[in-house]
Protein backbone atom coordinates (compact mmCIF):
# COMPACT_ATOMS: atom_id res chain seq x y z
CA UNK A 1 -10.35 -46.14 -6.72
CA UNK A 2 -13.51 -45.37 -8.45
CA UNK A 3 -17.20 -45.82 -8.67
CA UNK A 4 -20.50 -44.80 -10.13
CA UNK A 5 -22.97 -44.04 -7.84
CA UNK A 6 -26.19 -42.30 -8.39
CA UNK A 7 -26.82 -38.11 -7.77
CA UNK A 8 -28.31 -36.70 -4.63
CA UNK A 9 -31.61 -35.89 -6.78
CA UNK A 10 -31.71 -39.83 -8.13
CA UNK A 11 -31.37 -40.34 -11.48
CA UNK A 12 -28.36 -39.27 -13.15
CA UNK A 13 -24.65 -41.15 -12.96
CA UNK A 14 -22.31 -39.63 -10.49
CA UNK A 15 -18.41 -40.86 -11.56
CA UNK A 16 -16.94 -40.95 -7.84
CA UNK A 17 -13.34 -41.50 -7.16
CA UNK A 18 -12.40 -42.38 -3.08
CA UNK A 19 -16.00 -41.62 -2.31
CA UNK A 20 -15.23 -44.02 0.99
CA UNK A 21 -12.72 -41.32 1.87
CA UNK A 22 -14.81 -39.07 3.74
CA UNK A 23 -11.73 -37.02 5.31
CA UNK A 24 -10.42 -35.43 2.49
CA UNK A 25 -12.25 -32.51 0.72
CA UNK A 26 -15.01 -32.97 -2.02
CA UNK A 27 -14.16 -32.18 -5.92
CA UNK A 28 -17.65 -31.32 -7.76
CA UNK A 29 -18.26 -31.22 -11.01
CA UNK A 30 -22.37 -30.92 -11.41
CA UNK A 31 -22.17 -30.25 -15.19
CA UNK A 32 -20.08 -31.52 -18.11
CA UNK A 33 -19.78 -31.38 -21.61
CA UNK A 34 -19.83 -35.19 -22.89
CA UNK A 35 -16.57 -34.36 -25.25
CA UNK A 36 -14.65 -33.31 -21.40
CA UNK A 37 -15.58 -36.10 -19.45
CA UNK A 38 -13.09 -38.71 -20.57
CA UNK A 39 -10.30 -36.35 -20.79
CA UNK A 40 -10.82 -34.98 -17.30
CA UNK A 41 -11.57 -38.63 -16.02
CA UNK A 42 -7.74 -39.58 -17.22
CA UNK A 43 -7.03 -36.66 -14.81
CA UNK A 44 -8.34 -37.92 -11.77
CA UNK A 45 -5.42 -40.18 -10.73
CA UNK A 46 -3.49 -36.63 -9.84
CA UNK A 47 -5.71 -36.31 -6.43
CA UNK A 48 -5.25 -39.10 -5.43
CA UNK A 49 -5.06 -39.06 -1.59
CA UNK A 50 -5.74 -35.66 -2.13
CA UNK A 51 -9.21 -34.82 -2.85
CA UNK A 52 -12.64 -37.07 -3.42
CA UNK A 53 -14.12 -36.64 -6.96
CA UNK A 54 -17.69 -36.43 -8.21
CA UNK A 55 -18.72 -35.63 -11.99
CA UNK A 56 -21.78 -35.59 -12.78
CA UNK A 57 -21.94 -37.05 -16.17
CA UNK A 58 -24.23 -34.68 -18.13
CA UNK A 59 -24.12 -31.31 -19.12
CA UNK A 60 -26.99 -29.06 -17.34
CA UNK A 61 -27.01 -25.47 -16.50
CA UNK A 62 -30.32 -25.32 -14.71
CA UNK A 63 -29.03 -23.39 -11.52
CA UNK A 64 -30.98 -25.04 -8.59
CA UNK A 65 -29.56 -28.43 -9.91
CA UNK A 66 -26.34 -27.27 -10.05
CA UNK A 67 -26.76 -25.44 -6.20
CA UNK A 68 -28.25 -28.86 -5.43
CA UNK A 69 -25.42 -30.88 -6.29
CA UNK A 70 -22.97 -28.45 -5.31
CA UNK A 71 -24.26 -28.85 -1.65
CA UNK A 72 -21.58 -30.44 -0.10
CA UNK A 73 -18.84 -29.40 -2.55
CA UNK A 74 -15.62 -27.46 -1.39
CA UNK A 75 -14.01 -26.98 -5.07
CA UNK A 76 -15.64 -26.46 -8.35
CA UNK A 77 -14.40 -27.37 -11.77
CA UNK A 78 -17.29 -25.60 -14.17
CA UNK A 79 -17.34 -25.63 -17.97
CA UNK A 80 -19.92 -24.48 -20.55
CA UNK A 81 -22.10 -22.20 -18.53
CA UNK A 82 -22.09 -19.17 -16.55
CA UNK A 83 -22.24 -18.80 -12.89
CA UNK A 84 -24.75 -15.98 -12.08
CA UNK A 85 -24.19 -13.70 -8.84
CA UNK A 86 -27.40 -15.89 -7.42
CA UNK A 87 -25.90 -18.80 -7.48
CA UNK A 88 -22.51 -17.51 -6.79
CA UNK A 89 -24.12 -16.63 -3.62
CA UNK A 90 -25.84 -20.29 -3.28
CA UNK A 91 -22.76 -22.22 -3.52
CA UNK A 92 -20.72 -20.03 -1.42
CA UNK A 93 -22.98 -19.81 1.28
CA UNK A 94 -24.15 -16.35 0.69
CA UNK A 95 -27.22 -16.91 -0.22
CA UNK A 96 -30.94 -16.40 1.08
CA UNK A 97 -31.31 -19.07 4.15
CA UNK A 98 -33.88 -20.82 2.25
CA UNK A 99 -31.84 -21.43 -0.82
CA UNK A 100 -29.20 -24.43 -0.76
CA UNK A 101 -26.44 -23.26 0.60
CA UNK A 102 -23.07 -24.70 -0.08
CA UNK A 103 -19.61 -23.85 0.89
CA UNK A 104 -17.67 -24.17 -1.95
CA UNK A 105 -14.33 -22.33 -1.41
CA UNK A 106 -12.25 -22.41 -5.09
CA UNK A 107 -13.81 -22.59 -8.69
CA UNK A 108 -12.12 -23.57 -11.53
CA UNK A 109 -12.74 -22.18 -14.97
CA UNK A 110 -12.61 -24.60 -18.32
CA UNK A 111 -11.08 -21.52 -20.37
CA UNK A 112 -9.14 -18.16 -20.13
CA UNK A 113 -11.96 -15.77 -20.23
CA UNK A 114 -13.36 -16.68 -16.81
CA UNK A 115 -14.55 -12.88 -16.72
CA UNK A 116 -17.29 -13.31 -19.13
CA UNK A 117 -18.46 -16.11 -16.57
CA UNK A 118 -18.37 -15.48 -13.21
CA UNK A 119 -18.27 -11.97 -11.56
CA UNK A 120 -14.83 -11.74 -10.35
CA UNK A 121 -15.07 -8.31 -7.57
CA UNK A 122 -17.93 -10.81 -6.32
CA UNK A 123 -16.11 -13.75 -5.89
CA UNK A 124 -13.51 -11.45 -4.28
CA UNK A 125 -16.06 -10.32 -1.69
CA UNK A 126 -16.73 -14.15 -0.84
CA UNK A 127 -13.35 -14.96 -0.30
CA UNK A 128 -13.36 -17.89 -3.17
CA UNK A 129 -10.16 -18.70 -5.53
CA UNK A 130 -10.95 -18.42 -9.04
CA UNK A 131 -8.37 -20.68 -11.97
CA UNK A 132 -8.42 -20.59 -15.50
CA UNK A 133 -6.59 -22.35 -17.86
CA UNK A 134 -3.44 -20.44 -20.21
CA UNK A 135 -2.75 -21.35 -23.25
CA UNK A 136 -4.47 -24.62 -23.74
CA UNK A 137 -6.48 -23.46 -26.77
CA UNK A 138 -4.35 -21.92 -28.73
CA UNK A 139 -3.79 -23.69 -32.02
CA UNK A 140 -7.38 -24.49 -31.39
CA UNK A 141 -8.74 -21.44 -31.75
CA UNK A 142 -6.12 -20.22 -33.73
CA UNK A 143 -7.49 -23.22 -36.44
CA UNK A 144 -11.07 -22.50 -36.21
CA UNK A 145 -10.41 -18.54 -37.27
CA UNK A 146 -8.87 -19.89 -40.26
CA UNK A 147 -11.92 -22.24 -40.70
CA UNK A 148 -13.68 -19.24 -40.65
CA UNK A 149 -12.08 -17.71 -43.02
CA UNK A 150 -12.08 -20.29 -45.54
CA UNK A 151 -15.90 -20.50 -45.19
CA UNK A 152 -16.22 -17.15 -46.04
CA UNK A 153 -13.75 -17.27 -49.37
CA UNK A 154 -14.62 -20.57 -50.73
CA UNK A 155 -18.08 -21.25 -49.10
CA UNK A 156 -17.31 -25.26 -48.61
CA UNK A 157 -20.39 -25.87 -46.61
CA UNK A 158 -22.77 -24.56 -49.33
CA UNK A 159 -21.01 -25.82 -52.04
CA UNK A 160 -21.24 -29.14 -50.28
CA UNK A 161 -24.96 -29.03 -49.78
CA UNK A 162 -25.03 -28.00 -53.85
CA UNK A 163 -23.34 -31.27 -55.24
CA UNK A 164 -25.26 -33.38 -52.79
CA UNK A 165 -28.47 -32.12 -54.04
CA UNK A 166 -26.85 -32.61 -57.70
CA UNK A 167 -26.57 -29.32 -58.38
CA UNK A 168 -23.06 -29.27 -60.04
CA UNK A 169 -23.03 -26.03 -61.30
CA UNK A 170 -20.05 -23.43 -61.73
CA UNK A 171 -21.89 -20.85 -61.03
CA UNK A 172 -21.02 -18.99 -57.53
CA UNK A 173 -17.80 -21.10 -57.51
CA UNK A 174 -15.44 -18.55 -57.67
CA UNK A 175 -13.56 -17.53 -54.53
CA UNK A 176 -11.04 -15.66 -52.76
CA UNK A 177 -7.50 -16.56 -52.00
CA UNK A 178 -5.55 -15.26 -48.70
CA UNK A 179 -2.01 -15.43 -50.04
CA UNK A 180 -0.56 -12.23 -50.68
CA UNK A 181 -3.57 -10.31 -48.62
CA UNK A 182 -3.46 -8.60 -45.61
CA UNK A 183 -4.02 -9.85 -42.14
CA UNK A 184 -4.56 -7.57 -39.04
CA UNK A 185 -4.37 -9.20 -35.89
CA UNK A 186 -5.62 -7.47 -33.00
CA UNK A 187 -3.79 -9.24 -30.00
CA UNK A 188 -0.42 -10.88 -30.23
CA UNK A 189 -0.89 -13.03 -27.03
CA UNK A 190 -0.86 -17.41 -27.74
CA UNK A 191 -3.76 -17.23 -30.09
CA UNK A 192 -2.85 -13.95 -31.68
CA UNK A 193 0.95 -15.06 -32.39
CA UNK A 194 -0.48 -18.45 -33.24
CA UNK A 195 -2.60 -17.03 -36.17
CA UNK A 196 0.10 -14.79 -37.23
CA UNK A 197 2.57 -17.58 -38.00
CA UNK A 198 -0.18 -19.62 -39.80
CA UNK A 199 -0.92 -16.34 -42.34
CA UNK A 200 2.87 -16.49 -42.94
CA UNK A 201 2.70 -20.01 -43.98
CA UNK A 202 -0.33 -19.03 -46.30
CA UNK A 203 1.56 -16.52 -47.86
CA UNK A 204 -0.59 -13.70 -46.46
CA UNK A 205 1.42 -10.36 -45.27
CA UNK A 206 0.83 -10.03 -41.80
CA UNK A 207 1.05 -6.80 -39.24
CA UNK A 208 -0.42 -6.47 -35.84
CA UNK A 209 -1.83 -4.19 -32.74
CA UNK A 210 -0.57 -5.15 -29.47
CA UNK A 211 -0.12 -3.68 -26.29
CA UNK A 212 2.33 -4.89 -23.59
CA UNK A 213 3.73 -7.21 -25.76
CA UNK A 214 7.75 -7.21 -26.52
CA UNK A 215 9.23 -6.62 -30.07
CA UNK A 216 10.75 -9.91 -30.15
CA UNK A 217 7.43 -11.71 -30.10
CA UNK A 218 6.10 -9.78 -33.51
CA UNK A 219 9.48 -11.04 -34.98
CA UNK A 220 9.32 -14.07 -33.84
CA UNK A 221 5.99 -15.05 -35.24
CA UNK A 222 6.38 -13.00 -38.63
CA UNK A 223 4.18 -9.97 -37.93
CA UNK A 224 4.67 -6.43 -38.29
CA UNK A 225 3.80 -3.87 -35.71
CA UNK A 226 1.12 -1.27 -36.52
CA UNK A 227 0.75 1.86 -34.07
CA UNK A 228 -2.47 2.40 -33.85
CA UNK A 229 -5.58 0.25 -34.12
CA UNK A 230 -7.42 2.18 -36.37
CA UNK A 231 -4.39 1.91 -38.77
CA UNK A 232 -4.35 -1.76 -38.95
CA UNK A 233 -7.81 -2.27 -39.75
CA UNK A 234 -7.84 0.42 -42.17
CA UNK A 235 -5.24 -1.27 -43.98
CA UNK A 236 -6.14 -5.35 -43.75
CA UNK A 237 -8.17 -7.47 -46.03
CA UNK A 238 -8.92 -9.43 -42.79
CA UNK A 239 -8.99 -8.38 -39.77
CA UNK A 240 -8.80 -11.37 -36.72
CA UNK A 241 -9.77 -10.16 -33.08
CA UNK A 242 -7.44 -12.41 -30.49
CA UNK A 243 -7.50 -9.81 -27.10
CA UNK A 244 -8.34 -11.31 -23.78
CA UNK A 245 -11.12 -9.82 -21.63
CA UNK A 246 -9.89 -7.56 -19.01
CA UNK A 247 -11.99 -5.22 -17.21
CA UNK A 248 -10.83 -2.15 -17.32
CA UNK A 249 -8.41 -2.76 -19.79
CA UNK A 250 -9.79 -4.68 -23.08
CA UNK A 251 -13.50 -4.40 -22.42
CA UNK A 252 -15.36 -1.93 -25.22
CA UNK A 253 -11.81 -1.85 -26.36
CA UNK A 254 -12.35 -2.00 -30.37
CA UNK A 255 -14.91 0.92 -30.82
CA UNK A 256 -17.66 1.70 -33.31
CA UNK A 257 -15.43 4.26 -34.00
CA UNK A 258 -12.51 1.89 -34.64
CA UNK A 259 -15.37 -0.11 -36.74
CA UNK A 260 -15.91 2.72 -39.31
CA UNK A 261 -11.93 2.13 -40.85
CA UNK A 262 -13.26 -1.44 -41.81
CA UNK A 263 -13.11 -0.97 -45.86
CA UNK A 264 -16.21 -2.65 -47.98
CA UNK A 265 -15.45 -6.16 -48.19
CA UNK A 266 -12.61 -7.07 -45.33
CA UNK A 267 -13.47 -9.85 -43.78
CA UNK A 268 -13.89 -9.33 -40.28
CA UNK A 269 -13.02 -12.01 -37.15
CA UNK A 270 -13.74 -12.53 -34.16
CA UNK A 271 -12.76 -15.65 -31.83
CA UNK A 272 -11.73 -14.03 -28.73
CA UNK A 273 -14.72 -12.59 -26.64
CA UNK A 274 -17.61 -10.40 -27.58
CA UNK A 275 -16.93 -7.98 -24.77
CA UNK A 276 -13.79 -6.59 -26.33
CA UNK A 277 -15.93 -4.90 -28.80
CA UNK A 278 -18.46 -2.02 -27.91
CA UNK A 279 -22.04 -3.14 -26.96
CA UNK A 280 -23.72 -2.99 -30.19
CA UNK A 281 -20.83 -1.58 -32.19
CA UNK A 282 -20.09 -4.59 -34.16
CA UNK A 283 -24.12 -5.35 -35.10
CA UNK A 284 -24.20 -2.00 -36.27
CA UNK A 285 -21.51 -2.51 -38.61
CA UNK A 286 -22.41 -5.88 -40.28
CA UNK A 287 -25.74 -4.45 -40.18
CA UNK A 288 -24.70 -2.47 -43.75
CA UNK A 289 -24.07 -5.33 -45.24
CA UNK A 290 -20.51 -4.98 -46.48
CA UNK A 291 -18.74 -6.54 -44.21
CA UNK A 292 -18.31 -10.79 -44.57
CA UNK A 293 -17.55 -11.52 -40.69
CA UNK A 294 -17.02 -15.17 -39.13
CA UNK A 295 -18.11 -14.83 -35.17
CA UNK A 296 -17.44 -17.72 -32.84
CA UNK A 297 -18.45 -15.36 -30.32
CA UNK A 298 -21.78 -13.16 -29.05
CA UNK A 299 -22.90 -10.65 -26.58
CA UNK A 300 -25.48 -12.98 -25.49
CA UNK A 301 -24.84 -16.69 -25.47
CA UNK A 302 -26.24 -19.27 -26.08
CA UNK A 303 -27.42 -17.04 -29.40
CA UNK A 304 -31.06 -17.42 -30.37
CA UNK A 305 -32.23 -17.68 -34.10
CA UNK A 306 -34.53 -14.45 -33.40
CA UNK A 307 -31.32 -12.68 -32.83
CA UNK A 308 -30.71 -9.89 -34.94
CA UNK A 309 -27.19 -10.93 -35.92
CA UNK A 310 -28.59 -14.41 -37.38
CA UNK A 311 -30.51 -12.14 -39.89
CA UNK A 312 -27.66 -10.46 -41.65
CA UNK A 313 -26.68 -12.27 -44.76
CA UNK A 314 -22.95 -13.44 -45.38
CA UNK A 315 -21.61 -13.65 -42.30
CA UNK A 316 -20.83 -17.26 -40.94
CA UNK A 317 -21.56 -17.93 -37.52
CA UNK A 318 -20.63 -21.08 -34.91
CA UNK A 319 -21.28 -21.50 -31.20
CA UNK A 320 -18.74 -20.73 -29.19
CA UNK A 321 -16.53 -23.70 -30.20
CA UNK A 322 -13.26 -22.86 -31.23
CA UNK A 323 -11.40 -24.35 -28.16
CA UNK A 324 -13.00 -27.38 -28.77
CA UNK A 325 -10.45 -30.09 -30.08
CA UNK A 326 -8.78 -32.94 -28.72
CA UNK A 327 -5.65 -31.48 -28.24
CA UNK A 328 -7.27 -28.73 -26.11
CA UNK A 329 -9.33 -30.82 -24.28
CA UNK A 330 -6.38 -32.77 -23.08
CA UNK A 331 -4.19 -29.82 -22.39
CA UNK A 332 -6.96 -28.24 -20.49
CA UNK A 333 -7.94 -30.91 -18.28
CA UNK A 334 -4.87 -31.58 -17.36
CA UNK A 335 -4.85 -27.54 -15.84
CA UNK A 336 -7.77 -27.45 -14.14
CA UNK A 337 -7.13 -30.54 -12.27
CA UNK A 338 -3.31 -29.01 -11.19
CA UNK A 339 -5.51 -25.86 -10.15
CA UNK A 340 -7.27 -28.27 -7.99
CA UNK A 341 -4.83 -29.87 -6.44
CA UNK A 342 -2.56 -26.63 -6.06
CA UNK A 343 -5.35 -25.25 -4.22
CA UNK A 344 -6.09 -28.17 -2.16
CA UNK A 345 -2.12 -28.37 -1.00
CA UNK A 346 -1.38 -24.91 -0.41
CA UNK A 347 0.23 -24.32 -3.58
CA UNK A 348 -1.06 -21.61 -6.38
CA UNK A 349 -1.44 -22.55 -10.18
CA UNK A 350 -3.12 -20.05 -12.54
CA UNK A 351 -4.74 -17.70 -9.49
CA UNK A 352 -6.56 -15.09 -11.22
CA UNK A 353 -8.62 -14.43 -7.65
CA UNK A 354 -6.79 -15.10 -4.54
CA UNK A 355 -9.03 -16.31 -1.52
């Protein structure tokens, strides 16, 4: 059933499953994030006679390790960093002849967003499958922009540090309530609908910007429609970014010009992906210092404290982890490993790049 069994390079734990069962395809996963590996181990069971399965049980994104490991590989599961077109070309067997070279045939993204990750035309070219995941995240993310809200109007995590220190003091106590504000979603999709029925519950007026999206859905979760962009976020107290990144369509989508109807003091945020804003737009902005924003998301991750963004005061910033909660874990596992064995039987399951 299964087995641990060291790495090609030595050291590090390999979790195998069938490894004896040399005739059916290999399932790599050469990086992991320690809070996935359980969930996606409960997986496993699903390929069974299917496909052979080996995790590596760390979390790496040094590129020749993961080409290294990847050697041998015909499907890729990959979470938690990106793929550049170098190694794209490594571990599809594109790459220069004195590179590893690999073969691997489908990936499968940990997330929606695989665009920020991977370059899809490329992947295209190579003739490799790309998955995501739908919907797995989306109280989770949903959750965390309301986390970052509240950090913003009540400041728990400083006012925590105060009493600990014994520093009990009213002073810079006072905060901000969302019921009976404003709330402009941009993005009705999961997430976006998701947030909109949690500002109902709040007792926050709610309206939204959405494209492609049906009149029954803004009913359905309690929101408004606004016509134009620059409308809603002329007329919110927050304003809570939820679009998906789609070249061509949502990338550069919110504008600096869009940026400019953001009134002194809305709180401004942004969960979904850096890309739907305008390179630069949104640093400008903040950069006046009238804006309180709570980012989840960057134009260049992992963000580094020399960044120019980390310098602006009052805005609240965290690392990319709004997915990450039990429930998505488990809900997202559970996708990527039907991806997997979709592709491996002929079937399709989430296909945003056909082979």
């Amino acid at each position: 059933m299964t087995s641990d069994a060291p790495n090609l390079s030595g050291m590090t734990q390999a979790y195998e499953t069938q490894a004896e069962r040399t005739d059916l395809p290999l399932v790599v996963m050469p990086s992991v994030l320690d809070s996935m590996a359980e969930p996606i181990r409960s997986q496993f069971p699903r390929l069974r006679d299917v496909a052979r399965v080996r995790m590596y049980e760390e979390f790496t994104s040094d590129e020749d390790t993961i080409a290294e490991r990847l050697h041998d590989a015909d499907v890729l599961p990959v979470g938690g960093y990106h793929i550049s077109d170098d190694l794209l070309r490594r571990i599809t067997g594109h790459g220069p002849k004195d590179a590893t070279e690999g073969h691997v045939k489908c990936i499968v993204f940990c997330g929606t967003g695989v665009a920020s990750y991977v370059d899809l035309d490329l992947a295209r070219e190579f003739g490799v499958r790309v998955c995501n995941a739908e919907h797995y995240g989306d109280h989770a993310v949903a959750e965390h922009a309301f986390a970052l809200m509240f950090e913003l109007i009540r400041r728990v995590g400083e006012l925590d540090k105060d009493v600990k220190a014994g520093n009990w003091a009213w002073k810079g106590g006072d905060g901000l309530q969302l019921a009976g504000r404003r709330l402009g979603i941009i993005g009705l999709g999961g997430i976006g609908s998701t947030v909109a029925s949690i500002g109902k519950a709040f007792g926050m007026e709610v309206s939204a910007w959405s494209s492609h999206v049906p009149d029954e859905l803004f009913e359905r979760c309690g929101a408004t429609p606004v016509a134009s962009m620059d409308e809603l976020i002329e007329s919110s107290d927050v304003v809570s970014v939820h679009l998906p990144l789609i070249d061509g369509a949502t990338r550069g989508i919110i504008t600096a010009a869009n940026l400019e109807h953001l009134r002194p003091g809305t709180l401004f945020i942004n969960t979904a992906r850096s890309e739907v804003i305008e390179s630069g737009a949104l640093l400008a902005r903040l950069q006046r210092g009238d804006i309180p924003a709570g980012l989840d998301v960057f134009d260049h991750e992992p963000l580094k404290s020399d960044d120019a963004i980390c310098q602006i005061p009052g805005i609240v910033l965290t690392p990319h982890v709004g997915w990450r909660t039990d429930g998505a874990f488990k809900e997202l596992t559970r996708q990527m490993v039907e991806c997997v064995h979709a592709f491996l039987t002929g079937g399709e399951f989430n296909v945003v790049v056909h082979e």
